[in-house]
ModelCIF file with pLDDT and N, C-alpha, C, O atoms, coordinates in Angstrom:
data_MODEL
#
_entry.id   MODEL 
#
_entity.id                         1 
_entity.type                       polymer 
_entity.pdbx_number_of_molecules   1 
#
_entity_poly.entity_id                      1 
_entity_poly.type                           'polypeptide(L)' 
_entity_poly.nstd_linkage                   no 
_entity_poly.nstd_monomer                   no 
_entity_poly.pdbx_seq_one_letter_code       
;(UNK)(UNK)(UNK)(UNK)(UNK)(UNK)(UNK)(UNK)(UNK)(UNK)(UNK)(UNK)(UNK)(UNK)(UNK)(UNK)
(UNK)(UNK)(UNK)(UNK)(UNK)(UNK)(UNK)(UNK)(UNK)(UNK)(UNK)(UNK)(UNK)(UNK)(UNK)(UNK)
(UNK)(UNK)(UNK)(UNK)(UNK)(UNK)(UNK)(UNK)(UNK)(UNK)(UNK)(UNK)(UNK)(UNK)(UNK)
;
_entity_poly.pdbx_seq_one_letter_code_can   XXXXXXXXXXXXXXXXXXXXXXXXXXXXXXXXXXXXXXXXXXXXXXX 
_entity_poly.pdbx_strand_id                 A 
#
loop_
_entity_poly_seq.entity_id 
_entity_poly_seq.num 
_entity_poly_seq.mon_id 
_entity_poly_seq.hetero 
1 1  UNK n 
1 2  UNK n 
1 3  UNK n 
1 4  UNK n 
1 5  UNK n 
1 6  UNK n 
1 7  UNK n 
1 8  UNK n 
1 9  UNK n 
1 10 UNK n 
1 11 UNK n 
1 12 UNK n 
1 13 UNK n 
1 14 UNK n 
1 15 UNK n 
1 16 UNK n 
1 17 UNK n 
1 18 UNK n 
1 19 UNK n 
1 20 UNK n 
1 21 UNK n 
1 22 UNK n 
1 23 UNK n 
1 24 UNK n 
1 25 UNK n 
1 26 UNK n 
1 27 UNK n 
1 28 UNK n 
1 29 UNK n 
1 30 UNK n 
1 31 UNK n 
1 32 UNK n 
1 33 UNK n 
1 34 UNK n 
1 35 UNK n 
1 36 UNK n 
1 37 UNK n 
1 38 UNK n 
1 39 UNK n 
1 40 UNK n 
1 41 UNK n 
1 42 UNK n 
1 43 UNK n 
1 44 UNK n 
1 45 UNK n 
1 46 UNK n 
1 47 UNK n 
#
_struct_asym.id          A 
_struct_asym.entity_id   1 
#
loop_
_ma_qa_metric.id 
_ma_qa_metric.mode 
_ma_qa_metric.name 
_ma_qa_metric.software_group_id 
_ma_qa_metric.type 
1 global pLDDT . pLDDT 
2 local  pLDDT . pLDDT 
#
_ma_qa_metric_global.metric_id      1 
_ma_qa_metric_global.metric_value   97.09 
_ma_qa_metric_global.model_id       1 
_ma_qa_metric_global.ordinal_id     1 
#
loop_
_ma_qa_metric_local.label_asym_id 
_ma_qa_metric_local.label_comp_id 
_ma_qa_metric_local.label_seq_id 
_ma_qa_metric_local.metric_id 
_ma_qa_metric_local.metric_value 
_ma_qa_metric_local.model_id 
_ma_qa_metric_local.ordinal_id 
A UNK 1  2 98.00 1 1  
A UNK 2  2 98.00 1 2  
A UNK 3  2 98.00 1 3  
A UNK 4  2 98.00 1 4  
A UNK 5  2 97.00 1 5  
A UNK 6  2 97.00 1 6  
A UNK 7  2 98.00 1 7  
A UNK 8  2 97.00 1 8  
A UNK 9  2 98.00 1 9  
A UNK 10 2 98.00 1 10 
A UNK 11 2 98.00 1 11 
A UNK 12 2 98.00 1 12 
A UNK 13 2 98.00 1 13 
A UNK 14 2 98.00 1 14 
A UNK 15 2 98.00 1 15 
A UNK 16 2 98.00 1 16 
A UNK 17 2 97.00 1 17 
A UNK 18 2 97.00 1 18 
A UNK 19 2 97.00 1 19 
A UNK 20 2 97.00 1 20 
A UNK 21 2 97.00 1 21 
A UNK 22 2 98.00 1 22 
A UNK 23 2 98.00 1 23 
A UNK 24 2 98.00 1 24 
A UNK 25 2 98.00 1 25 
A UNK 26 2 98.00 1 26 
A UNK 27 2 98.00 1 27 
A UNK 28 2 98.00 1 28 
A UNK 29 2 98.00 1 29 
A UNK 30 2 98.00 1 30 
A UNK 31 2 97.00 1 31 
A UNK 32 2 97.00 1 32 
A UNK 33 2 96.00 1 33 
A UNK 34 2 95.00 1 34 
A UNK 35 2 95.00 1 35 
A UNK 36 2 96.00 1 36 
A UNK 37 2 98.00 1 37 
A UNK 38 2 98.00 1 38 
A UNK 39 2 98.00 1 39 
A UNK 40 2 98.00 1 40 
A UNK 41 2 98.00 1 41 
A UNK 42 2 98.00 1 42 
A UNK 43 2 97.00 1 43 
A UNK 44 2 95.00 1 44 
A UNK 45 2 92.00 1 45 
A UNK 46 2 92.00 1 46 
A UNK 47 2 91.00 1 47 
#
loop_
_atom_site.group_PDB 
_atom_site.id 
_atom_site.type_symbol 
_atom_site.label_atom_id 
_atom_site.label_alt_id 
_atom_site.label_comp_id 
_atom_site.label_asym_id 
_atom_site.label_entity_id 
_atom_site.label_seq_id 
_atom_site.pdbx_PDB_ins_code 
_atom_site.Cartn_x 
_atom_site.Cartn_y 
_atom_site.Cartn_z 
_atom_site.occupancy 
_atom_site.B_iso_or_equiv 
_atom_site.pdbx_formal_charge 
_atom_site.auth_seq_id 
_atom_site.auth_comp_id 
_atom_site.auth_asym_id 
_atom_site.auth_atom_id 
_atom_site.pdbx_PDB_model_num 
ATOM 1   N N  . UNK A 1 1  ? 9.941  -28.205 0.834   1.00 98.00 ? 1  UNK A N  1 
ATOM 2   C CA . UNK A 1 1  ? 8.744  -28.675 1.529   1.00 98.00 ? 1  UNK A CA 1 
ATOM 3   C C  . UNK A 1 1  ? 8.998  -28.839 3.030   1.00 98.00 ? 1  UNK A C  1 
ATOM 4   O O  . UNK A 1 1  ? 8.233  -28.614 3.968   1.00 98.00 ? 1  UNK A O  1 
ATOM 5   N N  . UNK A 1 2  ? 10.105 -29.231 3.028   1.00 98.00 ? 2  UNK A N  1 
ATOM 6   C CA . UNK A 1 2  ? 10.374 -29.669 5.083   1.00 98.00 ? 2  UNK A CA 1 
ATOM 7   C C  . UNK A 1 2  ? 10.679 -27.738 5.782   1.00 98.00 ? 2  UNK A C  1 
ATOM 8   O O  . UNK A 1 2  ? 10.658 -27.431 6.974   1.00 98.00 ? 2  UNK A O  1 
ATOM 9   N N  . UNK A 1 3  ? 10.930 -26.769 4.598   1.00 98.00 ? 3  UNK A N  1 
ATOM 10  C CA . UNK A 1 3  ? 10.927 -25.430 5.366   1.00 98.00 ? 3  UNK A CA 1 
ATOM 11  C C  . UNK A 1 3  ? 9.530  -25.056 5.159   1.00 98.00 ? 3  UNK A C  1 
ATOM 12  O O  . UNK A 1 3  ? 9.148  -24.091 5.821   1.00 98.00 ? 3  UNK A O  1 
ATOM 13  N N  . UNK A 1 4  ? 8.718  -25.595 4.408   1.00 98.00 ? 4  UNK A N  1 
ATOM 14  C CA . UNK A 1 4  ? 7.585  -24.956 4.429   1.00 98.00 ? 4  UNK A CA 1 
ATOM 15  C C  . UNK A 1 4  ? 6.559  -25.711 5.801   1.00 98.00 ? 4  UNK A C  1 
ATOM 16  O O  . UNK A 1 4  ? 5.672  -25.173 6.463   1.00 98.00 ? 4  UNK A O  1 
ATOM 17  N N  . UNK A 1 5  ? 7.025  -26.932 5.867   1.00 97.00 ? 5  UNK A N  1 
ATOM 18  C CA . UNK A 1 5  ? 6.549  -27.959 6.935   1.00 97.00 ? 5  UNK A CA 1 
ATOM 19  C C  . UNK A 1 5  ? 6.983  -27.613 8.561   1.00 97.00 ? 5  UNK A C  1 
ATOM 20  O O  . UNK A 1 5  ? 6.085  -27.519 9.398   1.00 97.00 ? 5  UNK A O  1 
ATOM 21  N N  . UNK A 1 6  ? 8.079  -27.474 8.859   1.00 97.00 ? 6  UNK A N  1 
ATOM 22  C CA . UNK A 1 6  ? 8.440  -26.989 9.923   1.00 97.00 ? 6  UNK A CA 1 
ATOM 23  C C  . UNK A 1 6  ? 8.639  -25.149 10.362  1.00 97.00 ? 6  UNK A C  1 
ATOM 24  O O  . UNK A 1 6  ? 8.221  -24.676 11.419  1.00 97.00 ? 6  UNK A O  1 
ATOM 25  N N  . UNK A 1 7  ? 9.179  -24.547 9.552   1.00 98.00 ? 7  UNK A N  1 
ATOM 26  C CA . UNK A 1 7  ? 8.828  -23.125 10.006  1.00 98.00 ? 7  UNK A CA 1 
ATOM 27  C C  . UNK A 1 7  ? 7.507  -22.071 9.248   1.00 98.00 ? 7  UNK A C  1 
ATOM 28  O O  . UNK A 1 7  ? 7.034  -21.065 9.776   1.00 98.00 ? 7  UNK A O  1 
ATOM 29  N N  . UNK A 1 8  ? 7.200  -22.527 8.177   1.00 97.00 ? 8  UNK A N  1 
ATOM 30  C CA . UNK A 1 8  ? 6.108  -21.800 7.400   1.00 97.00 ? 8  UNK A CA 1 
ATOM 31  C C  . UNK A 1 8  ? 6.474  -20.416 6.625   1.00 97.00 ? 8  UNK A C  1 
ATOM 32  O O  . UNK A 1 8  ? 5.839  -19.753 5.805   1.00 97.00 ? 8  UNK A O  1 
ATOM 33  N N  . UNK A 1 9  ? 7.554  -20.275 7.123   1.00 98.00 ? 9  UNK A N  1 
ATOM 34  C CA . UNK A 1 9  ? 7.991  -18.745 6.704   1.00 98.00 ? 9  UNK A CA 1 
ATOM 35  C C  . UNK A 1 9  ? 9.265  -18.793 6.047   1.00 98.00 ? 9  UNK A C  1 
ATOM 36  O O  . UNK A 1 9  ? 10.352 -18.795 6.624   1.00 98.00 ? 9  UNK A O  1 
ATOM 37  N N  . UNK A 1 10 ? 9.060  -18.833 4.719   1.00 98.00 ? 10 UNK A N  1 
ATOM 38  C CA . UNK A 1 10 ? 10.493 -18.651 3.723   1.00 98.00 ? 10 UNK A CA 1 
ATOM 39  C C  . UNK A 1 10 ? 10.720 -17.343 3.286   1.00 98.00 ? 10 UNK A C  1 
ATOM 40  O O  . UNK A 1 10 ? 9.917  -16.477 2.941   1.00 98.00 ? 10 UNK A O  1 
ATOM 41  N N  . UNK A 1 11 ? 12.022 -17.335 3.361   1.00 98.00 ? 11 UNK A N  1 
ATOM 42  C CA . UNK A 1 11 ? 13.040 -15.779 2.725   1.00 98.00 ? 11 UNK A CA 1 
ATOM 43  C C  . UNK A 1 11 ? 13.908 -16.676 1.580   1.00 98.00 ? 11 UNK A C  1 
ATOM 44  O O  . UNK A 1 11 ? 14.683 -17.577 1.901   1.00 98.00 ? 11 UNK A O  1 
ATOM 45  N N  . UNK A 1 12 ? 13.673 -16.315 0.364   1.00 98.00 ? 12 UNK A N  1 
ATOM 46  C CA . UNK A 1 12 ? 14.927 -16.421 -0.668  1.00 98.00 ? 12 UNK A CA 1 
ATOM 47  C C  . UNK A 1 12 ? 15.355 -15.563 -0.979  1.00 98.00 ? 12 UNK A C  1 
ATOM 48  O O  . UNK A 1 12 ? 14.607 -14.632 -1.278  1.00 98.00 ? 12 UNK A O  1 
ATOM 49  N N  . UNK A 1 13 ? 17.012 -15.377 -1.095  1.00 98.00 ? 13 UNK A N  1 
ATOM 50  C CA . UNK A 1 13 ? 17.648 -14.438 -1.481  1.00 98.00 ? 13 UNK A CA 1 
ATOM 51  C C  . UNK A 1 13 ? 18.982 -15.014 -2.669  1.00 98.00 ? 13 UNK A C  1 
ATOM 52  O O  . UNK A 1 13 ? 19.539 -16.110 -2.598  1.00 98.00 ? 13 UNK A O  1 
ATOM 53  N N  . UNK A 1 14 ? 19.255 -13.953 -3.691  1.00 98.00 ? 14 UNK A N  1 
ATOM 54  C CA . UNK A 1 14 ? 19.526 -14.394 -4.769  1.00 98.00 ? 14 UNK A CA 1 
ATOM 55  C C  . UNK A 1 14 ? 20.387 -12.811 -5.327  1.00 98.00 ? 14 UNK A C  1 
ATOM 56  O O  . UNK A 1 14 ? 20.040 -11.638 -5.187  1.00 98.00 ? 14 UNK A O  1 
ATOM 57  N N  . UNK A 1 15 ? 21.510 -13.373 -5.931  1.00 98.00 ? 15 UNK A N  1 
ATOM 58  C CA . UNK A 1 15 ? 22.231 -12.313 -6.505  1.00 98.00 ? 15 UNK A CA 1 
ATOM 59  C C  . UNK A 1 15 ? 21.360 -12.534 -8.450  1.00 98.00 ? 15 UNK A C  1 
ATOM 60  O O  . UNK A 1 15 ? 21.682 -13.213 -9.426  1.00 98.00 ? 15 UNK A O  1 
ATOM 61  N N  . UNK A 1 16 ? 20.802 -12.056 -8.316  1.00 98.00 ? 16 UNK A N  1 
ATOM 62  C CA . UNK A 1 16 ? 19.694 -12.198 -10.180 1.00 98.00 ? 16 UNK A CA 1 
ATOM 63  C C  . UNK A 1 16 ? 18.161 -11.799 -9.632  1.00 98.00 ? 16 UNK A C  1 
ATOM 64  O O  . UNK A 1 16 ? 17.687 -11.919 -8.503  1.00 98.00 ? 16 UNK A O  1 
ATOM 65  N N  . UNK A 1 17 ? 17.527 -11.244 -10.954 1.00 97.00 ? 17 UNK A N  1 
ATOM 66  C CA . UNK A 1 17 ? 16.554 -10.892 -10.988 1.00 97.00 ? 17 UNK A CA 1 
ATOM 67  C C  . UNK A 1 17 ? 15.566 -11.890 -10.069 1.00 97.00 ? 17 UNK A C  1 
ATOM 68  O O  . UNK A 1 17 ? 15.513 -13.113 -10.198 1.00 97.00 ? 17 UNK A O  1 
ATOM 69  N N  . UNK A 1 18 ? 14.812 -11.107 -9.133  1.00 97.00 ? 18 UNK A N  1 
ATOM 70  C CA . UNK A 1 18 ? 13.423 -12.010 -8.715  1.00 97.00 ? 18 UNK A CA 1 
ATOM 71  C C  . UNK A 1 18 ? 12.439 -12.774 -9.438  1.00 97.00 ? 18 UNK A C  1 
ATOM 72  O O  . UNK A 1 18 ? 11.710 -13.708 -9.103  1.00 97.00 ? 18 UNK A O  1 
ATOM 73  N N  . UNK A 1 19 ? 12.557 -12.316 -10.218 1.00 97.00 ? 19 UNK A N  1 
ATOM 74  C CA . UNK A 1 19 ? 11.811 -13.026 -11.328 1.00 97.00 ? 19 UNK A CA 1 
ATOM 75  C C  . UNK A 1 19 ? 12.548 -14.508 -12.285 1.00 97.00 ? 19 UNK A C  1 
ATOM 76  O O  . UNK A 1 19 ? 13.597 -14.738 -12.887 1.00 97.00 ? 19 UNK A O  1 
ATOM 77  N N  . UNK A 1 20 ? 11.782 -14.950 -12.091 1.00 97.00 ? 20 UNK A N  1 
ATOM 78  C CA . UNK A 1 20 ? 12.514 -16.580 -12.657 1.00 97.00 ? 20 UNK A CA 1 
ATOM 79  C C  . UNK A 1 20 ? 13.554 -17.244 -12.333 1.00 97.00 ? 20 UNK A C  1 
ATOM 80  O O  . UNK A 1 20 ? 14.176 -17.975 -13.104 1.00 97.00 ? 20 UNK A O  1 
ATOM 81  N N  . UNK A 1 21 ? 13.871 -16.998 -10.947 1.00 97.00 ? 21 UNK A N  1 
ATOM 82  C CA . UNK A 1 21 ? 15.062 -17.485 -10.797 1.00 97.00 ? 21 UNK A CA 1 
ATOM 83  C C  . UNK A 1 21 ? 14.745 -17.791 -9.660  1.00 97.00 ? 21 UNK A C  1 
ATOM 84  O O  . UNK A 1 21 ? 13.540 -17.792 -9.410  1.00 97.00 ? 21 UNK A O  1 
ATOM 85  N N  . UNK A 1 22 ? 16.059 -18.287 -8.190  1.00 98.00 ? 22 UNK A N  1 
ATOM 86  C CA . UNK A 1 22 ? 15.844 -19.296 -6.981  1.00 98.00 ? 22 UNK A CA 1 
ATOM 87  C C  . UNK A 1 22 ? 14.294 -18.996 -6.594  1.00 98.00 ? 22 UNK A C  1 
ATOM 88  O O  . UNK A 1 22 ? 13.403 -19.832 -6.737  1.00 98.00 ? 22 UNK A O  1 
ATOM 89  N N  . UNK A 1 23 ? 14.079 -17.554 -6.033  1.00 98.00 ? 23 UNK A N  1 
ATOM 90  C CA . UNK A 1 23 ? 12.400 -16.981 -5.621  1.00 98.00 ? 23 UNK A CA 1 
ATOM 91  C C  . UNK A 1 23 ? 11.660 -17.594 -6.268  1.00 98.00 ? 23 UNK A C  1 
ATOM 92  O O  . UNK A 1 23 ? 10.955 -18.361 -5.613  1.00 98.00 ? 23 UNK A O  1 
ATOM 93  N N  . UNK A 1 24 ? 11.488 -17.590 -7.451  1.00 98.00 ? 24 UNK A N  1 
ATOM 94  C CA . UNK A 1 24 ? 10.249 -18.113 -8.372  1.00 98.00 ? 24 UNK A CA 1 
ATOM 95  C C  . UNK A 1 24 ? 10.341 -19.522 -8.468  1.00 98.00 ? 24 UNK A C  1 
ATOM 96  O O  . UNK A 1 24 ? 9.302  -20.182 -8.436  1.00 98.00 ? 24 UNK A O  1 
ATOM 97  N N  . UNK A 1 25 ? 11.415 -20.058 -8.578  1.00 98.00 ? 25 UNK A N  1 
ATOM 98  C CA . UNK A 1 25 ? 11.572 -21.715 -8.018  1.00 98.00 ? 25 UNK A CA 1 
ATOM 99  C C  . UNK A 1 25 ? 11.051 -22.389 -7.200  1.00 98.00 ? 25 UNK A C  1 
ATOM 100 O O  . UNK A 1 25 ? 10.596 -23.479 -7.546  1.00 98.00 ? 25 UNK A O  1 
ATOM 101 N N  . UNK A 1 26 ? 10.943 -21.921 -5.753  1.00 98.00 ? 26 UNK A N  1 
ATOM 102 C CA . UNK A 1 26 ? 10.214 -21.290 -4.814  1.00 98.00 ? 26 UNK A CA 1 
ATOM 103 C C  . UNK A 1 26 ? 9.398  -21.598 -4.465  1.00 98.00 ? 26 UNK A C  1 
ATOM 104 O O  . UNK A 1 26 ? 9.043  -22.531 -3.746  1.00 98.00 ? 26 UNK A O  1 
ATOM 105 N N  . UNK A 1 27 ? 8.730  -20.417 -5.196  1.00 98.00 ? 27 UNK A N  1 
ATOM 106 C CA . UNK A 1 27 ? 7.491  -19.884 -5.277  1.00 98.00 ? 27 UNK A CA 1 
ATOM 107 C C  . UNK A 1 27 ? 6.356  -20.877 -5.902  1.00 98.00 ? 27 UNK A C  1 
ATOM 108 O O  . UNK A 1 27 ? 5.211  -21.055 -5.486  1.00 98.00 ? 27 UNK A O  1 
ATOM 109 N N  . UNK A 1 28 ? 7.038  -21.497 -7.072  1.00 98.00 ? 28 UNK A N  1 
ATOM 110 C CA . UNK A 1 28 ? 6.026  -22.890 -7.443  1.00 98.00 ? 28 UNK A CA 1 
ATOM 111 C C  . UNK A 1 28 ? 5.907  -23.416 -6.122  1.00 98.00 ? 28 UNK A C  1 
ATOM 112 O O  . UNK A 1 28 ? 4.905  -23.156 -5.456  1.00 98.00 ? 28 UNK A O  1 
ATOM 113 N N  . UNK A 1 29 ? 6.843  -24.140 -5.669  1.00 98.00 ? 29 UNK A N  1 
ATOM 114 C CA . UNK A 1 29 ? 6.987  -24.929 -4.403  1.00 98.00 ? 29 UNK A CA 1 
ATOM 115 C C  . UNK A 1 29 ? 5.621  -24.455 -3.623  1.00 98.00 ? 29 UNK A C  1 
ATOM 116 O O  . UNK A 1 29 ? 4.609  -25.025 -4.031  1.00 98.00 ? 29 UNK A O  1 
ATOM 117 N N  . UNK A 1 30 ? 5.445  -23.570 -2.640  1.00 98.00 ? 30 UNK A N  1 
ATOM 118 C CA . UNK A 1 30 ? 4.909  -22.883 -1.769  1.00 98.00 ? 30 UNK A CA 1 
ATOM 119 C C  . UNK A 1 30 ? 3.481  -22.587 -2.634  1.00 98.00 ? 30 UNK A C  1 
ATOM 120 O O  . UNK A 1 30 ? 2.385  -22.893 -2.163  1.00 98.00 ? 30 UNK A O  1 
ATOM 121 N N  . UNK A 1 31 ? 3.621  -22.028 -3.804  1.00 97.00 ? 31 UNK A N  1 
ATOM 122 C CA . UNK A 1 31 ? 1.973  -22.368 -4.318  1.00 97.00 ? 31 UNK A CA 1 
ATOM 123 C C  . UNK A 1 31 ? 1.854  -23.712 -4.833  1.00 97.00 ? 31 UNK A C  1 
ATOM 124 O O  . UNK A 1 31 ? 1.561  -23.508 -6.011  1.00 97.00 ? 31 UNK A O  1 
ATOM 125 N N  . UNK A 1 32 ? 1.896  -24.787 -4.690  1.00 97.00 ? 32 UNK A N  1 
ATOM 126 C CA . UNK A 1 32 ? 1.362  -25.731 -5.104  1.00 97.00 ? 32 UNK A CA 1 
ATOM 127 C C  . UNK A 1 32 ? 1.398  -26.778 -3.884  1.00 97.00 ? 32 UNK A C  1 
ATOM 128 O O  . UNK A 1 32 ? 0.550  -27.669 -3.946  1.00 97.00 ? 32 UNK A O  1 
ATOM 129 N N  . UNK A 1 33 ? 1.926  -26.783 -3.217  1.00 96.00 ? 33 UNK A N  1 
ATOM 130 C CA . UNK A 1 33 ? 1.591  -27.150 -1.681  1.00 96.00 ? 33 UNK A CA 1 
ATOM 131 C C  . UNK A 1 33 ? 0.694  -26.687 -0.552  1.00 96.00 ? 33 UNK A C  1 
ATOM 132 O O  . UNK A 1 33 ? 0.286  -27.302 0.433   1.00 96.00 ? 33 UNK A O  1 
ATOM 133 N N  . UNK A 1 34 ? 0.415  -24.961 -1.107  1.00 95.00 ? 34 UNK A N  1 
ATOM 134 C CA . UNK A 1 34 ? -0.877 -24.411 -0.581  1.00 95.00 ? 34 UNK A CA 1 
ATOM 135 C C  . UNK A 1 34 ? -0.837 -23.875 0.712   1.00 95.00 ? 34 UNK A C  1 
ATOM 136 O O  . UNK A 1 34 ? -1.854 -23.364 1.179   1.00 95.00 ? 34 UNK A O  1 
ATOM 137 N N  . UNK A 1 35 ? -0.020 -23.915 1.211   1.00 95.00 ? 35 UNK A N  1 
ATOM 138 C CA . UNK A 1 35 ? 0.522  -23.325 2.864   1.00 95.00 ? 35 UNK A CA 1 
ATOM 139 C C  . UNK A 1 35 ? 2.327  -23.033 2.734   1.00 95.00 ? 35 UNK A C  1 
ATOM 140 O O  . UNK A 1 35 ? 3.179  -23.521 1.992   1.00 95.00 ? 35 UNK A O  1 
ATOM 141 N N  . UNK A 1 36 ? 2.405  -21.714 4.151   1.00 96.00 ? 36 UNK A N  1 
ATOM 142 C CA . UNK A 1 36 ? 3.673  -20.754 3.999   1.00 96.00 ? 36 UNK A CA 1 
ATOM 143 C C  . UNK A 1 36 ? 3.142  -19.662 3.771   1.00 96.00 ? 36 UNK A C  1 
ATOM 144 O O  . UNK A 1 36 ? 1.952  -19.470 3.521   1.00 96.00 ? 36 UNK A O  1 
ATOM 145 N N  . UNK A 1 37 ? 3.902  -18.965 3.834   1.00 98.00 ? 37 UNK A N  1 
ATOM 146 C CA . UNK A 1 37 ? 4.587  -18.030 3.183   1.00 98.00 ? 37 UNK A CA 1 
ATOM 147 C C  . UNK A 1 37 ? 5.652  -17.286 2.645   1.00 98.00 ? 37 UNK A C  1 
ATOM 148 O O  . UNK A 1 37 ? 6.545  -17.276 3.493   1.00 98.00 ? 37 UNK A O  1 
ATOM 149 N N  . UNK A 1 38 ? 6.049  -16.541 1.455   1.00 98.00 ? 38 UNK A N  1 
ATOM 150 C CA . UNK A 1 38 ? 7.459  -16.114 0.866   1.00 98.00 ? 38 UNK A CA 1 
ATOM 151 C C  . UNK A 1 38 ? 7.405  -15.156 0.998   1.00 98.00 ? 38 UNK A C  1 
ATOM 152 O O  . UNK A 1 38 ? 6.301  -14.612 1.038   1.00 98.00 ? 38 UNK A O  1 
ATOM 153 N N  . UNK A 1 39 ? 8.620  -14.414 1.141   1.00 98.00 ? 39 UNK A N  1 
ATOM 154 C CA . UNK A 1 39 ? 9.178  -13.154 0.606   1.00 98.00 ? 39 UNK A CA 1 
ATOM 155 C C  . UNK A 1 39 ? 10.518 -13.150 0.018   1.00 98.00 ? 39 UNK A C  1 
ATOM 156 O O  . UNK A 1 39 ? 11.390 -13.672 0.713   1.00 98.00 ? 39 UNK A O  1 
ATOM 157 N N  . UNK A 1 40 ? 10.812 -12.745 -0.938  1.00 98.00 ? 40 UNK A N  1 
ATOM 158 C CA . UNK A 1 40 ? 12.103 -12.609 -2.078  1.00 98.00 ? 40 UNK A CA 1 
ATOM 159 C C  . UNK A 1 40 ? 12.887 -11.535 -1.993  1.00 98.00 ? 40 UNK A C  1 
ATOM 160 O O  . UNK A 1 40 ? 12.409 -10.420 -1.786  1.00 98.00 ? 40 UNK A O  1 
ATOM 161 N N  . UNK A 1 41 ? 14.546 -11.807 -2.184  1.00 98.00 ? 41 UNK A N  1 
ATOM 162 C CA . UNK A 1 41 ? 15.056 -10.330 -2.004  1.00 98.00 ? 41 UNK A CA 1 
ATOM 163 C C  . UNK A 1 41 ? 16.188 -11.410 -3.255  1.00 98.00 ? 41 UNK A C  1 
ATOM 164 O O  . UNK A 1 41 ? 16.525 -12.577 -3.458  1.00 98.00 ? 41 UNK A O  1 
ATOM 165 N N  . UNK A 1 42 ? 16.374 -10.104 -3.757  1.00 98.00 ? 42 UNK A N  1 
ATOM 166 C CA . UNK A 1 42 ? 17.194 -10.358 -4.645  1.00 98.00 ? 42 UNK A CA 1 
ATOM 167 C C  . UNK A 1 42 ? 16.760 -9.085  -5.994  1.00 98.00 ? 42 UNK A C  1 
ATOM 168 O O  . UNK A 1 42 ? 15.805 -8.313  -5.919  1.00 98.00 ? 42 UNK A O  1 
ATOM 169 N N  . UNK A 1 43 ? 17.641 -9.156  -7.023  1.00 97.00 ? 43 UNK A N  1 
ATOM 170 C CA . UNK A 1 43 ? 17.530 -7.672  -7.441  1.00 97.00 ? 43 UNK A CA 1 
ATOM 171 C C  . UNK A 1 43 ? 16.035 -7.314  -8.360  1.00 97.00 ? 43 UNK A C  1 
ATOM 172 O O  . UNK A 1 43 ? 15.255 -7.947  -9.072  1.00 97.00 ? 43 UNK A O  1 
ATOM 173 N N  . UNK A 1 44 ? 16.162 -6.134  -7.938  1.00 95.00 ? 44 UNK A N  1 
ATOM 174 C CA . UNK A 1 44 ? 14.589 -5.553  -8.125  1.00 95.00 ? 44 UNK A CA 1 
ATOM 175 C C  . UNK A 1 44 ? 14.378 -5.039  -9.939  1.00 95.00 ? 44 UNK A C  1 
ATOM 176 O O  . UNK A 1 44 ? 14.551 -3.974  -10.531 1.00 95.00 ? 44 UNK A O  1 
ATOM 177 N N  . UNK A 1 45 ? 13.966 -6.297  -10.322 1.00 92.00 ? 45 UNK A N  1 
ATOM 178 C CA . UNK A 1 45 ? 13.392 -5.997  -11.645 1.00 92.00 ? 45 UNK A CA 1 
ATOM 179 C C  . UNK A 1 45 ? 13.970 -4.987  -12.847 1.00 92.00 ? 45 UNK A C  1 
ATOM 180 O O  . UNK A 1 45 ? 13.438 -4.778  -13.937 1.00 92.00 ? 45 UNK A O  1 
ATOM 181 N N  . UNK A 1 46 ? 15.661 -4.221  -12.144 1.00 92.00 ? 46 UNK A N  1 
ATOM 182 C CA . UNK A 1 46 ? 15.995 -3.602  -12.563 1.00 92.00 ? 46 UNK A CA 1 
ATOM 183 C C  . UNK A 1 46 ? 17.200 -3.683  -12.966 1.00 92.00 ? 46 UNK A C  1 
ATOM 184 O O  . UNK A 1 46 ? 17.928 -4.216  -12.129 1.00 92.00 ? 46 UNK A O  1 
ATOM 185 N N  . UNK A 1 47 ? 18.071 -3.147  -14.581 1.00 91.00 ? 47 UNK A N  1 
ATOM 186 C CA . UNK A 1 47 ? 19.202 -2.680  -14.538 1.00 91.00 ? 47 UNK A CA 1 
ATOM 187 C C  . UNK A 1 47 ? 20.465 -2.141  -13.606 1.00 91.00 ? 47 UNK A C  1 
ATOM 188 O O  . UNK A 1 47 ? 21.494 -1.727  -14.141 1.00 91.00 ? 47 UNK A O  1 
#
């Protein structure tokens, strides 16, 4: 909340799938506070 409060602009990055993991952790955060924005890097949905 204090990175979404002071810069507005989050990057998570994560050695594991984007999906359900630090990003999507996240990602609740930032949608349920209602302001920011994310972008996720970490591995792409794939084998």
């Amino acid at each position: 909340k204090a990175c979404i409060r002071d810069t507005g602009r989050l990057i998570t990055v994560e050695d594991h799938n984007i999906l359900n993991g630090l990003g999507s952790a996240v990602a609740d955060v930032v949608a349920e506070s209602g302001k920011g924005v994310l972008r996720r890097v970490g591995v792409q949905d794939q084998f």
